[in-house]
N, C-alpha and C. Protein backbone atom coordinates (compact mmCIF):
# COMPACT_ATOMS: atom_id res chain seq x y z
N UNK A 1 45.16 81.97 -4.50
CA UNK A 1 44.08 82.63 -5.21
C UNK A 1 42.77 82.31 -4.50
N UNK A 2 41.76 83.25 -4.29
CA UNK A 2 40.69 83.22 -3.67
C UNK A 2 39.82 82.34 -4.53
N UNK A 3 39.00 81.42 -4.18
CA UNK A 3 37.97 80.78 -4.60
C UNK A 3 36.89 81.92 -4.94
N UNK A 4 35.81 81.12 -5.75
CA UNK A 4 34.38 82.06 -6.15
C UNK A 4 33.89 81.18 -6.50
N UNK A 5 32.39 81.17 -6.60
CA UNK A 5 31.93 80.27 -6.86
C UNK A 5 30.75 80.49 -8.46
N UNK A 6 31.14 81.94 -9.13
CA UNK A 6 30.77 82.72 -9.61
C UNK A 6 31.54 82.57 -11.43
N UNK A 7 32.77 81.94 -10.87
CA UNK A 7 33.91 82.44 -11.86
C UNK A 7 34.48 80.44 -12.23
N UNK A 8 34.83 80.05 -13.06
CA UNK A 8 35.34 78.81 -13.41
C UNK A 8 36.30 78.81 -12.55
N UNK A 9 37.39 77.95 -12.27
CA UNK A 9 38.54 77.88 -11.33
C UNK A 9 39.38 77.16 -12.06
N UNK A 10 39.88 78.19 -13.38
CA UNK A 10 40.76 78.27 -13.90
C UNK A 10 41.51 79.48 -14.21
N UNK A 11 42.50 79.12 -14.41
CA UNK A 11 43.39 80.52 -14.44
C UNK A 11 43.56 81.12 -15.67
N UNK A 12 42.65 80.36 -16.86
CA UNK A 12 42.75 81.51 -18.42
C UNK A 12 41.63 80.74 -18.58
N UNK A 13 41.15 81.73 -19.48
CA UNK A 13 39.72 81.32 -19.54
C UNK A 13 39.62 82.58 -20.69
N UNK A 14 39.27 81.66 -21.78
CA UNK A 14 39.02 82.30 -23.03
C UNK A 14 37.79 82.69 -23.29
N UNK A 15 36.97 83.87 -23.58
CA UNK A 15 35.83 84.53 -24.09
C UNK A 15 35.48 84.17 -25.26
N UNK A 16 34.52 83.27 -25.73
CA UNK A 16 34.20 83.14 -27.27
C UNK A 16 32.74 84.18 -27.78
N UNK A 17 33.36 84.56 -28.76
CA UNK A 17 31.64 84.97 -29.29
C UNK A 17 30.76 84.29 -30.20
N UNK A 18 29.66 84.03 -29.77
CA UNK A 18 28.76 83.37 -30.39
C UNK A 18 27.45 84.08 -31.26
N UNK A 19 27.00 84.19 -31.96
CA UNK A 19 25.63 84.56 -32.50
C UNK A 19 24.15 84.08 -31.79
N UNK A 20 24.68 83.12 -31.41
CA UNK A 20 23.41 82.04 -30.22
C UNK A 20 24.04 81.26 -29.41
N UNK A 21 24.02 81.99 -28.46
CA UNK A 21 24.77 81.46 -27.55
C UNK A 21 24.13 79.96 -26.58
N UNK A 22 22.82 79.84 -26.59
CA UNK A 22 22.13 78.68 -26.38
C UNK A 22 22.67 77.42 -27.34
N UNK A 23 22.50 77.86 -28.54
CA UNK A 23 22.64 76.80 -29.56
C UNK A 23 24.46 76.56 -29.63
N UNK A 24 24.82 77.71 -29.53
CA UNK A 24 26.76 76.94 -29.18
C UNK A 24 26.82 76.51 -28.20
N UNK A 25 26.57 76.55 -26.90
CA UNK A 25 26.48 75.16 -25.79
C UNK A 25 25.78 73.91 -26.06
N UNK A 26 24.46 73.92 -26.61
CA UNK A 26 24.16 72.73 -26.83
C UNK A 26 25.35 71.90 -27.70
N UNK A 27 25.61 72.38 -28.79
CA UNK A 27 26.70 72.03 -29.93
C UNK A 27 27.98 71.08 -29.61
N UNK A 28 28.12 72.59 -29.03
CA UNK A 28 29.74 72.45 -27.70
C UNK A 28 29.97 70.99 -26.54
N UNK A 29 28.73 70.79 -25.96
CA UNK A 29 28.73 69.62 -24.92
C UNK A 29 28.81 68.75 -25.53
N UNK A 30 27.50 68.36 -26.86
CA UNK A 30 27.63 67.52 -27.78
C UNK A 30 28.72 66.79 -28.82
N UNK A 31 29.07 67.78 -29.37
CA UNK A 31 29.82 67.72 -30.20
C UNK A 31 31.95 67.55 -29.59
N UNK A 32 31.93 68.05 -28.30
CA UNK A 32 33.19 68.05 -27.75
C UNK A 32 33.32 67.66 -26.32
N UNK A 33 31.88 67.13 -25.49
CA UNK A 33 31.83 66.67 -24.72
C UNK A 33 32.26 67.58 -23.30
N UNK A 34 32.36 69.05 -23.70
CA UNK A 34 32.38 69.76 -22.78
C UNK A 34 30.70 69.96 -21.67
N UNK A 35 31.16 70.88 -20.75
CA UNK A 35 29.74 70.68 -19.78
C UNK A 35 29.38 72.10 -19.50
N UNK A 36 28.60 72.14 -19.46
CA UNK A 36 27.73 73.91 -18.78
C UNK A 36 28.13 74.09 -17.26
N UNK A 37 28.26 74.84 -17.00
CA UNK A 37 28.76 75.52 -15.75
C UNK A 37 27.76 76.15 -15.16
N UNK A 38 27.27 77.23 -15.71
CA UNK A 38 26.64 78.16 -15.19
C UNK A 38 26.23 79.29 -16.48
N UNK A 39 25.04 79.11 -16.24
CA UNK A 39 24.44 79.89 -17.18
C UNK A 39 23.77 81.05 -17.40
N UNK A 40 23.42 82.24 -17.95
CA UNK A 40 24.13 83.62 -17.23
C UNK A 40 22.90 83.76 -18.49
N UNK A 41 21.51 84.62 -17.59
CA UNK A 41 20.78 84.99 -18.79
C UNK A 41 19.88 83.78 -19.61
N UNK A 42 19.35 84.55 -20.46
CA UNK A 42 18.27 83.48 -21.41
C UNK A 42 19.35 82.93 -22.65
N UNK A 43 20.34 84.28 -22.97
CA UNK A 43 21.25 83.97 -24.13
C UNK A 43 22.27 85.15 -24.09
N UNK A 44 22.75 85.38 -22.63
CA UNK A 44 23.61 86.40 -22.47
C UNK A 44 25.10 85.62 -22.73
N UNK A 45 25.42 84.58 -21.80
CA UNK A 45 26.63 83.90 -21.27
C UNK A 45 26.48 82.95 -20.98
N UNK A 46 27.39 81.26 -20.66
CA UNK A 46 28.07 80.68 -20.56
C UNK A 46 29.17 80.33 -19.97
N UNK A 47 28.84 79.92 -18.80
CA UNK A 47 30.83 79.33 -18.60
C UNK A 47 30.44 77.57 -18.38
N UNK A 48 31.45 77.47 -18.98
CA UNK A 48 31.91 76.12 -19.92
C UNK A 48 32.91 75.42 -19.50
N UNK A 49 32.76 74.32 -18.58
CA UNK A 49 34.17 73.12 -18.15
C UNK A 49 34.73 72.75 -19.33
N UNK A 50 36.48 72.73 -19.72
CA UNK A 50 36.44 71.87 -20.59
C UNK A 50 37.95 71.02 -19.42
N UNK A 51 37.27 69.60 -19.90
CA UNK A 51 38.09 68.80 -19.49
C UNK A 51 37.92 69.04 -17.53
N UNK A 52 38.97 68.43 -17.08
CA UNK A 52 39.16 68.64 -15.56
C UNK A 52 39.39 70.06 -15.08
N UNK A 53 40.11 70.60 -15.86
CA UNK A 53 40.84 72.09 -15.22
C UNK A 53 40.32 73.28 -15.97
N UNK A 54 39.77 73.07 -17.36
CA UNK A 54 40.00 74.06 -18.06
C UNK A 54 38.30 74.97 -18.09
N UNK A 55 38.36 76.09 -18.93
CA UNK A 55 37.24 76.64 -18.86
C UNK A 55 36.93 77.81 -20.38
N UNK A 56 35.93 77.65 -20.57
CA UNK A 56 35.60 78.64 -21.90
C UNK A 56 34.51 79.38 -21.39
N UNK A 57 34.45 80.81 -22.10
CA UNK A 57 32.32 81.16 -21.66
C UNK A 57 32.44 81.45 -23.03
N UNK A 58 31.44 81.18 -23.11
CA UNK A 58 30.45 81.69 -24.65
C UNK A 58 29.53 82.52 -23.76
N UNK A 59 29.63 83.75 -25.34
CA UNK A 59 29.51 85.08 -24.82
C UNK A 59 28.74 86.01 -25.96
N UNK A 60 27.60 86.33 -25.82
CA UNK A 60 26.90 87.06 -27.11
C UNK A 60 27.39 88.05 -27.83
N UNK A 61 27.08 88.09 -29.06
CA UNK A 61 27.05 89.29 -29.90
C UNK A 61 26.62 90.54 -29.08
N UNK A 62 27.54 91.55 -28.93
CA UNK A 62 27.35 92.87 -28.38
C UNK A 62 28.37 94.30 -28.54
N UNK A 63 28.37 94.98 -28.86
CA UNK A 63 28.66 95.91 -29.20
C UNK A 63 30.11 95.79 -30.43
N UNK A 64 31.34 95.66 -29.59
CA UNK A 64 32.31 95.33 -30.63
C UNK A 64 32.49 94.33 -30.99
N UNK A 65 31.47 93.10 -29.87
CA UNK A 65 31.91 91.53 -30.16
C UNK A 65 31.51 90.80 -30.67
N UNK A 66 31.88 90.40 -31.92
CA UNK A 66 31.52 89.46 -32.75
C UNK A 66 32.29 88.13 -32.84
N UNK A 67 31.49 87.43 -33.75
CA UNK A 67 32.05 86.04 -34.27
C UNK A 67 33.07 86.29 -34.96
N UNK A 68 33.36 85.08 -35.03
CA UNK A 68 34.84 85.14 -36.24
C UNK A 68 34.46 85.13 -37.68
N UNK A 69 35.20 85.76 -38.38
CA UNK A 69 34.90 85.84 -40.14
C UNK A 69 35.28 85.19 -40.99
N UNK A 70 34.70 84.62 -41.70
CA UNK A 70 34.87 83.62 -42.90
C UNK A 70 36.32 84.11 -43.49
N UNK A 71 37.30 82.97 -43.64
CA UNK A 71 38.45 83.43 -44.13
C UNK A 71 39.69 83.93 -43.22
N UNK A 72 38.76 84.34 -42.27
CA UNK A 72 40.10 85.25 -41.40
C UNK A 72 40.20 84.11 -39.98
N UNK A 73 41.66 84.05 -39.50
CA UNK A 73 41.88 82.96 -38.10
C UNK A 73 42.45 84.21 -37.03
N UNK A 74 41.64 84.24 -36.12
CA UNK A 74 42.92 85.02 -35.44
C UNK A 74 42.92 84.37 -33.92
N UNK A 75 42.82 83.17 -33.83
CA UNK A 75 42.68 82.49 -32.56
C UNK A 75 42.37 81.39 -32.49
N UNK A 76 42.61 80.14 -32.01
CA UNK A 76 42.48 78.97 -31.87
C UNK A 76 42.72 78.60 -30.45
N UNK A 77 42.06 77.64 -29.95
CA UNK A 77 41.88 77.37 -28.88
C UNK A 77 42.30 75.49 -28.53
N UNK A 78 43.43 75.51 -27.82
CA UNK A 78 44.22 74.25 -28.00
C UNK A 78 43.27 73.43 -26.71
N UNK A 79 43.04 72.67 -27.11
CA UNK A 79 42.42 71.14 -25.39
C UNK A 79 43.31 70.17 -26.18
N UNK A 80 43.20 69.89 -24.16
CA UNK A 80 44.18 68.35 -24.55
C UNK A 80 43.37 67.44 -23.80
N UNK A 81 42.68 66.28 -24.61
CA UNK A 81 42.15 64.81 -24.58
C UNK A 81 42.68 64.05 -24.55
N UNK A 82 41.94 62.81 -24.08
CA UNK A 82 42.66 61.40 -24.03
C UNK A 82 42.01 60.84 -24.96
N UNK A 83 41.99 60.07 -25.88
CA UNK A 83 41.53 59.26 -27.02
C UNK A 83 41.24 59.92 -28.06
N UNK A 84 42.13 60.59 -28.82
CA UNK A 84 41.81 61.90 -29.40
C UNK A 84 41.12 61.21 -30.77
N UNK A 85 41.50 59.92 -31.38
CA UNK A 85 40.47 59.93 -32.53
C UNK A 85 39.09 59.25 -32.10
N UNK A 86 39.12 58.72 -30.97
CA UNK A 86 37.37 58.37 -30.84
C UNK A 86 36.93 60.38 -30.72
N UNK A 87 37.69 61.03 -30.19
CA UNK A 87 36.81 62.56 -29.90
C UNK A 87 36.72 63.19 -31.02
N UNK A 88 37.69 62.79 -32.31
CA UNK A 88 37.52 63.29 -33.62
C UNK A 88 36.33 62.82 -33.68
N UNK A 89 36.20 61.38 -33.93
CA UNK A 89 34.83 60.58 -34.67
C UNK A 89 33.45 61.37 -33.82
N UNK A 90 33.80 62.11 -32.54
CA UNK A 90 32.76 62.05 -31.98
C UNK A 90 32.31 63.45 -32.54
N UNK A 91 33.21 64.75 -32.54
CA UNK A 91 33.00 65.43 -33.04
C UNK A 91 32.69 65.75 -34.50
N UNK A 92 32.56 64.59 -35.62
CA UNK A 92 32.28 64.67 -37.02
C UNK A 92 31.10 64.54 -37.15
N UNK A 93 30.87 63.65 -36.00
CA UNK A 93 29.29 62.99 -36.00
C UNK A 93 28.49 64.24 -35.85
N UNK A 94 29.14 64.67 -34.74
CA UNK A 94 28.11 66.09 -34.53
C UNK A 94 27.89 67.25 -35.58
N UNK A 95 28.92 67.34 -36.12
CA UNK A 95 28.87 67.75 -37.88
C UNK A 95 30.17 68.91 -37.55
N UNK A 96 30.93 68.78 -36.61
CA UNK A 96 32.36 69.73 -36.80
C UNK A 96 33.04 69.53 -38.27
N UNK A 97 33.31 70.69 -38.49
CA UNK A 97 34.29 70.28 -39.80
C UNK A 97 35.48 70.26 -39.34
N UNK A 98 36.02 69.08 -39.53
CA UNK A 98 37.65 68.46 -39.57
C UNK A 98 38.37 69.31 -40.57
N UNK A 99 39.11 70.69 -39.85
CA UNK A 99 39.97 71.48 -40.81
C UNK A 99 41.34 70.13 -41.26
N UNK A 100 41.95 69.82 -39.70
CA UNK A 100 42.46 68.88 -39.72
C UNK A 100 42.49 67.69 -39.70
N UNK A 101 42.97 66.34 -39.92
CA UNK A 101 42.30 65.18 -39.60
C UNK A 101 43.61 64.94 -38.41
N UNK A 102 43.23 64.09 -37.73
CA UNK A 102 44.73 63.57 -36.64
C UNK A 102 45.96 63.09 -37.22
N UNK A 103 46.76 63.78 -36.71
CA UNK A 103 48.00 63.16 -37.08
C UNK A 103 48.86 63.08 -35.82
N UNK A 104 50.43 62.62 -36.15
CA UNK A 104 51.15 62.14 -35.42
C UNK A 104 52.00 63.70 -35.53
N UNK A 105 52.34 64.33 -34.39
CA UNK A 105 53.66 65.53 -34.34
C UNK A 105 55.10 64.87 -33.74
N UNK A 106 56.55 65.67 -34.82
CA UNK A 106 57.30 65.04 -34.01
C UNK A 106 57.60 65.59 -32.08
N UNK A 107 56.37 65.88 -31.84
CA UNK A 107 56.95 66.74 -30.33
C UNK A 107 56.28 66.07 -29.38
N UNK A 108 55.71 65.01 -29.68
CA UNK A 108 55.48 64.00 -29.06
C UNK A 108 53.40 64.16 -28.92
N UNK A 109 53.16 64.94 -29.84
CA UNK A 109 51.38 65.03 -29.77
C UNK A 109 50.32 64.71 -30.60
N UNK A 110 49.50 64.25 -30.42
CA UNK A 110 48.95 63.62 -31.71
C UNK A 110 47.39 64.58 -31.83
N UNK A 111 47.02 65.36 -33.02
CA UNK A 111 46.27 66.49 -32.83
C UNK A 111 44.89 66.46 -34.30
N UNK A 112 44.75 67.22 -34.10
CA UNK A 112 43.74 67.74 -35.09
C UNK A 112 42.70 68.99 -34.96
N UNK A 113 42.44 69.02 -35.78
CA UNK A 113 41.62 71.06 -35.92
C UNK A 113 40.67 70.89 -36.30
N UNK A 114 39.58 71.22 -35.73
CA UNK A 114 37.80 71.42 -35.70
C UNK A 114 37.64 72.70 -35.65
N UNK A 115 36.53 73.15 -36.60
CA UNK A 115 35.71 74.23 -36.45
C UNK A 115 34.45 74.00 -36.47
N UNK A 116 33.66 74.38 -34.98
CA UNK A 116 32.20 74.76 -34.86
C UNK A 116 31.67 76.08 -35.46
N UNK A 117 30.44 75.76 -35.33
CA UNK A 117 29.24 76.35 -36.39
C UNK A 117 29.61 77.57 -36.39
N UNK A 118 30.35 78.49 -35.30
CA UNK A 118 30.81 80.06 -35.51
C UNK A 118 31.94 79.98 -36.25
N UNK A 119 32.59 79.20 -36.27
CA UNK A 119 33.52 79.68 -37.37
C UNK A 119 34.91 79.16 -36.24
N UNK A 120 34.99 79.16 -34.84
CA UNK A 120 35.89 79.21 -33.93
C UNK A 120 37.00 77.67 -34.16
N UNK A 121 38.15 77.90 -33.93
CA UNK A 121 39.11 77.02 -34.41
C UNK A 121 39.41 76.17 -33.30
N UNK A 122 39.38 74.95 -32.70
CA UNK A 122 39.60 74.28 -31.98
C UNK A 122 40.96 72.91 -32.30
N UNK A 123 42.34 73.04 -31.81
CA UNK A 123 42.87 72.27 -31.94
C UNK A 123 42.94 71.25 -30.59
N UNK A 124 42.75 69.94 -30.93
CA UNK A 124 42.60 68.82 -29.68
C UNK A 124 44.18 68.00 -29.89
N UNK A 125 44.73 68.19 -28.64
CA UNK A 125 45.56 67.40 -28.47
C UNK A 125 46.08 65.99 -27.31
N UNK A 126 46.64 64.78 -27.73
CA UNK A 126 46.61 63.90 -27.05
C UNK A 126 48.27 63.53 -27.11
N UNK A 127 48.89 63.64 -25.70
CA UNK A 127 50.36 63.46 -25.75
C UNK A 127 50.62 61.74 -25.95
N UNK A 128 51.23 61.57 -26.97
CA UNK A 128 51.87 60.67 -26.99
C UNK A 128 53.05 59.65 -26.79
N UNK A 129 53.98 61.32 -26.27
CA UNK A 129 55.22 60.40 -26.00
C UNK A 129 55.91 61.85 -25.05
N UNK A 130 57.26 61.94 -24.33
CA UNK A 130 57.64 62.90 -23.42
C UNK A 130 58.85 63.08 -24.38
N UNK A 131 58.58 63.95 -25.10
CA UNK A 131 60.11 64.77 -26.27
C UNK A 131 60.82 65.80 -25.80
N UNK A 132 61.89 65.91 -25.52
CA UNK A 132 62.36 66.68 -25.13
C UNK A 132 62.54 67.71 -26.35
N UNK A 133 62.15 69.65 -26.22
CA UNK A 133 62.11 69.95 -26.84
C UNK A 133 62.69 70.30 -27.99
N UNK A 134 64.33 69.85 -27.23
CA UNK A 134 65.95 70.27 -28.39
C UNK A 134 65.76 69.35 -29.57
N UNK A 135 64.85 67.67 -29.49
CA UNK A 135 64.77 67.04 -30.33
C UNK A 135 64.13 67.61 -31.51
N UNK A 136 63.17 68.41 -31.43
CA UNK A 136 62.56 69.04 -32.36
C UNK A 136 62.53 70.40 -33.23
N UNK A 137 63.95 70.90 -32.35
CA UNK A 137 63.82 72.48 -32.54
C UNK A 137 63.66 73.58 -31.07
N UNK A 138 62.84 73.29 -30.64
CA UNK A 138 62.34 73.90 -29.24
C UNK A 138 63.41 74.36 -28.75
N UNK A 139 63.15 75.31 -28.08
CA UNK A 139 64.05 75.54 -26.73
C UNK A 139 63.44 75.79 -25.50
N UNK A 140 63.22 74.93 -24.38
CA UNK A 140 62.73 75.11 -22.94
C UNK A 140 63.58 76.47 -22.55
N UNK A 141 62.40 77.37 -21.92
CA UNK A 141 62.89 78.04 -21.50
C UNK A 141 62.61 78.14 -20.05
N UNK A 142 61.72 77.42 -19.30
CA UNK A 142 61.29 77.65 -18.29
C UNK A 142 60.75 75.89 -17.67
N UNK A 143 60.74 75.89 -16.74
CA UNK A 143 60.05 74.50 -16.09
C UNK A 143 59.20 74.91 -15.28
């Protein structure tokens, strides 16, 4: 794959919509310890490191694109951390609401569900153990 220096250098890279898109990056770094990339406009766009590999842009209100709606989920966005309840504590502080609090999965992950100020669903996960998937139900279908 060709490099750019334009584009995150990841291979999915989720579009969020924001209402203020300034004020969801500030939030976002804060609150989840992600980093600004490159910033696109006064309050057009966003692209957003998360973690080593991964990447988000926050992306304004414009024509069909809106925020998410009170009540309705139609997307969640999984990261995987290392110390996942200091990143809970860190994210409460910042005032995320803990849909979930952390728990233990039997599939070997230990997780929890935040929603920032748009409404957007964030589940954080921290592997805890290497489960093979038949233990749980799963079926590998691919390596």
């Amino acid at each position: 794959m060709r490099s750019n220096r334009s584009i995150p250098d990841a291979e999915v890279i989720p579009v969020l919509i924001y209402p203020e898109v300034r004020e969801a990056v500030d939030w976002l770094t804060r609150a989840f310890g992600f980093r600004e990339r490159l910033k696109i406009g006064e309050a057009h766009r966003s692209q957003i490191n998360v973690g080593e590999r991964g990447a988000v842009v926050a992306a304004d209100v414009r024509g069909e694109r809106a925020p998410p709606r009170p009540g309705v989920v139609t997307h969640m966005v999984m990261v995987r951390v290392a110390r996942l309840d200091e990143h809970c504590e860190r994210a409460r502080a910042a005032g995320a609401r803990i849909l979930d609090e952390p728990h233990d999965n039997p599939f070997g992950e230990r997780q929890y569900v935040a929603a920032d100020p748009a409404g957007h669903q964030w589940v954080f996960s921290e592997s805890t153990a290497d489960v093979d998937p038949a233990e749980w139900g799963g079926e590998l279908r691919e390596l």
